[in-house]
Protein backbone atom coordinates (compact mmCIF):
# COMPACT_ATOMS: atom_id res chain seq x y z
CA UNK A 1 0.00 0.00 0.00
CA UNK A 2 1.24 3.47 -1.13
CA UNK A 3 0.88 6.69 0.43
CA UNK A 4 -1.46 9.29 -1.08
CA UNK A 5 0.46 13.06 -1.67
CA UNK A 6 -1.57 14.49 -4.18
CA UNK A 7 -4.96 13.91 -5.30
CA UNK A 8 -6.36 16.86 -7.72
CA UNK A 9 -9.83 16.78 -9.27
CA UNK A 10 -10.28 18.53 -12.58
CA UNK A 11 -13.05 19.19 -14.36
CA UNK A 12 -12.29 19.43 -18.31
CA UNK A 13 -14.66 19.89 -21.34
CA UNK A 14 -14.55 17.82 -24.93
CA UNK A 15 -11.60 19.70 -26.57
CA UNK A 16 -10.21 21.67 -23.43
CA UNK A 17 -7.62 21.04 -21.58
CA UNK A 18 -7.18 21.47 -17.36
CA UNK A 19 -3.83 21.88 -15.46
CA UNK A 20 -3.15 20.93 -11.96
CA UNK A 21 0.10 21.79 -10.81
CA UNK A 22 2.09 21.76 -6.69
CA UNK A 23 5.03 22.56 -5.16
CA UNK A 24 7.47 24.34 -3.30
CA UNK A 25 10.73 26.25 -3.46
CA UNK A 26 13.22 24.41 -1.08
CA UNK A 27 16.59 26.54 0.19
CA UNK A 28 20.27 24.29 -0.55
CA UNK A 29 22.76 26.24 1.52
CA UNK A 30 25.62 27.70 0.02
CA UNK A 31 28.89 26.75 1.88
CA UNK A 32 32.02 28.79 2.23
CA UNK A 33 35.13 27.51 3.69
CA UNK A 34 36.91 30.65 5.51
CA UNK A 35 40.94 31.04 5.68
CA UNK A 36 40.83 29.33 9.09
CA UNK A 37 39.33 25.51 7.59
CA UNK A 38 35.64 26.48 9.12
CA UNK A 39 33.24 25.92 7.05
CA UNK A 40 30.18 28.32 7.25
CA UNK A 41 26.76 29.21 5.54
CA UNK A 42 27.09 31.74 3.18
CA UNK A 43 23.45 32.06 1.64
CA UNK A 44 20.75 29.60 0.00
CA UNK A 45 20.20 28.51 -3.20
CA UNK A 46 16.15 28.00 -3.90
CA UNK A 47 15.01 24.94 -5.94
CA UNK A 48 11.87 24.63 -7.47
CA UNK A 49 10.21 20.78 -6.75
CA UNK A 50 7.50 20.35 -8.92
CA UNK A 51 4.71 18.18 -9.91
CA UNK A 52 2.55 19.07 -13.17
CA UNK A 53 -0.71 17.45 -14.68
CA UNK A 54 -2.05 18.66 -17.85
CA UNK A 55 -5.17 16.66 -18.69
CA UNK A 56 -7.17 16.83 -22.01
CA UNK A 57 -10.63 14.99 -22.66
CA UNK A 58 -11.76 14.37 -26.84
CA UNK A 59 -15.08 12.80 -27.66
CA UNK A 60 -14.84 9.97 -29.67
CA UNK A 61 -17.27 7.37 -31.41
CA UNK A 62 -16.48 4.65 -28.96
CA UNK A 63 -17.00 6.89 -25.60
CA UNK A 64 -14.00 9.57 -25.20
CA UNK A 65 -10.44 9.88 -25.40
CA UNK A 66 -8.28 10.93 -21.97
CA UNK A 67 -4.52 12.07 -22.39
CA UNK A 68 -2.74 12.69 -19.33
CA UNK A 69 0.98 14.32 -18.99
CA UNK A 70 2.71 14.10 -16.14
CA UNK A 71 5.66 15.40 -15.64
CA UNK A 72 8.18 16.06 -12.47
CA UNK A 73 10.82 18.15 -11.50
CA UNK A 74 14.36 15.79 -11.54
CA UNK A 75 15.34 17.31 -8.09
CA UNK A 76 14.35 14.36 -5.99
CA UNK A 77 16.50 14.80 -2.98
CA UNK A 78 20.01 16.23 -1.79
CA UNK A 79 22.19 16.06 0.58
């Protein structure tokens, strides 16, 4: 059994298509090794974590069509 992060609902009309998109902006800290060998914090860098879904619904003879396209950001973790 998985664990449930996102669950969007979108409603889409034949021909249209809906976007459902979340995320955050996460600091990486910059490191600066000073003339003595300490090693401090010398600002953030912010990386964008993203997860997009761009839905699109076509009527068809048979019913309807769905295409989904999902796509996420490569930053997956860090150290």
């Amino acid at each position: 059994m998985s664990d449930t992060f996102l669950s969007p609902m979108l409603i889409i009309r034949d021909g249209k298509k809906g976007k459902w998109g979340g995320g955050e902006s996460y600091p990486i800290p910059r490191y600066t090794t000073q003339e003595n060998g300490s090693v401090v914090i010398s600002g953030y860098d912010y990386v964008d974590t993203v997860f997009q879904l761009l839905a699109s619904v076509t009527e068809t003879i048979k019913g309807g069509s769905l295409a989904l396209d999902i796509s996420i950001s490569s930053v997956t973790s860090f150290i």
